[in-house]
C-alpha atoms as a PDB file:
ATOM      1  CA  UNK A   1     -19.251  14.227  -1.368  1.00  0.00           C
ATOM      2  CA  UNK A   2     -17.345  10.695  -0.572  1.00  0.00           C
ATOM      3  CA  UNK A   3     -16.949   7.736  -3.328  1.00  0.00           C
ATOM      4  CA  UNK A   4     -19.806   5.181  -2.106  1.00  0.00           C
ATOM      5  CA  UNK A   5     -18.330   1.988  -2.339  1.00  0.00           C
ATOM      6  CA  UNK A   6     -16.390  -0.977  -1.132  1.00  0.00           C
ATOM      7  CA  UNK A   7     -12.835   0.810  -2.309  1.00  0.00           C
ATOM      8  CA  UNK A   8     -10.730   2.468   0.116  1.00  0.00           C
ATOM      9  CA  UNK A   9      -7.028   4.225  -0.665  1.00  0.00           C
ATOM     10  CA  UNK A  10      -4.150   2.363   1.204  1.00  0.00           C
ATOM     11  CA  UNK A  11      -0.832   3.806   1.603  1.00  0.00           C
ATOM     12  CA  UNK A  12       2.035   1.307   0.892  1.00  0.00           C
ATOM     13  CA  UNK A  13       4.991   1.344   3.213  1.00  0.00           C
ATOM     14  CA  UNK A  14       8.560   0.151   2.874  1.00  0.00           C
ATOM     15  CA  UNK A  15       9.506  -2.832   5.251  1.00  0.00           C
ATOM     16  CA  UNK A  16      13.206  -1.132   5.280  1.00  0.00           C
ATOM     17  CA  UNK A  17      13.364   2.142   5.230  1.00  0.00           C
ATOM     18  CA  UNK A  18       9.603   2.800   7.255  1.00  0.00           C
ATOM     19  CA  UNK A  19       8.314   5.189   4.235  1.00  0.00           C
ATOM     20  CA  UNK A  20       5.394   5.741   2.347  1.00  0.00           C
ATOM     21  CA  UNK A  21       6.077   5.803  -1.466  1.00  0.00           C
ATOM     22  CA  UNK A  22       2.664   4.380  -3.157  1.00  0.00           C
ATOM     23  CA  UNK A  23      -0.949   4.984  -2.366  1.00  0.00           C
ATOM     24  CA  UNK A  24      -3.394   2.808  -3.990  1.00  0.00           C
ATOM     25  CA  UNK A  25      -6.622   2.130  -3.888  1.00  0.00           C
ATOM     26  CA  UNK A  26      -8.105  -1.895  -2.653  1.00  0.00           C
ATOM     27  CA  UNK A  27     -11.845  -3.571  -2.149  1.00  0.00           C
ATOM     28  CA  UNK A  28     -12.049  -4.452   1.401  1.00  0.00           C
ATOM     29  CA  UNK A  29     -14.635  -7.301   0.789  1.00  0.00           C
ATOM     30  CA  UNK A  30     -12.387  -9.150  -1.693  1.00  0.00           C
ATOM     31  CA  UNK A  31      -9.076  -8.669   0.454  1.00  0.00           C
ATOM     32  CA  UNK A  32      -9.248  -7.980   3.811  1.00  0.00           C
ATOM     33  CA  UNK A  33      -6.041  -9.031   4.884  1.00  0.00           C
ATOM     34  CA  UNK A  34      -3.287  -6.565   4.849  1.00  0.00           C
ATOM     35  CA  UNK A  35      -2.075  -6.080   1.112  1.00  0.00           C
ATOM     36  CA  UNK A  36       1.802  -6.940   0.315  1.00  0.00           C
ATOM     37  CA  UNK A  37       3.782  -6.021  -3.102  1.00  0.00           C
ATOM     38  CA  UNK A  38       7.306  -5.659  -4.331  1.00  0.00           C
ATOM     39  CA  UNK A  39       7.864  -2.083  -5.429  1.00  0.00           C
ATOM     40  CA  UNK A  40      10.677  -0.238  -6.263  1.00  0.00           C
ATOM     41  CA  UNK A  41      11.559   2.211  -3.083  1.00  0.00           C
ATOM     42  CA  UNK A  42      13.483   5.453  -4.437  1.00  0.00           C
ATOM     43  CA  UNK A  43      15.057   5.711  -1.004  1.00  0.00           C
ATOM     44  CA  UNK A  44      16.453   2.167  -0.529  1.00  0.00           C
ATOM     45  CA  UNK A  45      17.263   2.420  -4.410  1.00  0.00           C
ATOM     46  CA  UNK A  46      15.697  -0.981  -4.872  1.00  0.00           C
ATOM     47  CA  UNK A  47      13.393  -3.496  -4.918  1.00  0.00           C
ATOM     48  CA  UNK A  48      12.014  -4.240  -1.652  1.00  0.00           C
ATOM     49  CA  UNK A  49       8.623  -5.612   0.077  1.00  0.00           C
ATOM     50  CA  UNK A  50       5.832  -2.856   0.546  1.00  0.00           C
ATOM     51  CA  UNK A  51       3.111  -3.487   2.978  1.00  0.00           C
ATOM     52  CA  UNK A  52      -0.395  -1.757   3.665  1.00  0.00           C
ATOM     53  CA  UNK A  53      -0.407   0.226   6.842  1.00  0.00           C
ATOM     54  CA  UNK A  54      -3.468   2.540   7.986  1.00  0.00           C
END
C-alpha cells in the first residue's frame, strides 16, 4: 500500500552534467516551488547546484 501523506520522493539533478545522484524525499504543501541544493556530484568531482526535476 502507498505512504498517505503530504511527502513525495524527488530526484535531484545536476545543473552540469544532467544526472541524477540524490533522491530525497519533500512536503509539497510547505515547498512547492522546485527544491535547489549544493551537493557534491561524483561525476563533475565537485560541488555543484542540484535541482528537483520530476
Amino acid at each position: 500500500m502507498a505512504k498517505k501523506g503530504p511527502r513525495e520522493i524527488i530526484q535531484l539533478a545536476c545543473t552540469e552534467c544532467k544526472r541524477r545522484n540524490y533522491s530525497t524525499t519533500k512536503n509539497k504543501r510547505n515547498t512547492p516551488d522546485r527544491l535547489e541544493l549544493r551537493k557534491y556530484c561524483p561525476w563533475c568531482n565537485k560541488h555543484t547546484l542540484h535541482r528537483e526535476v520530476k
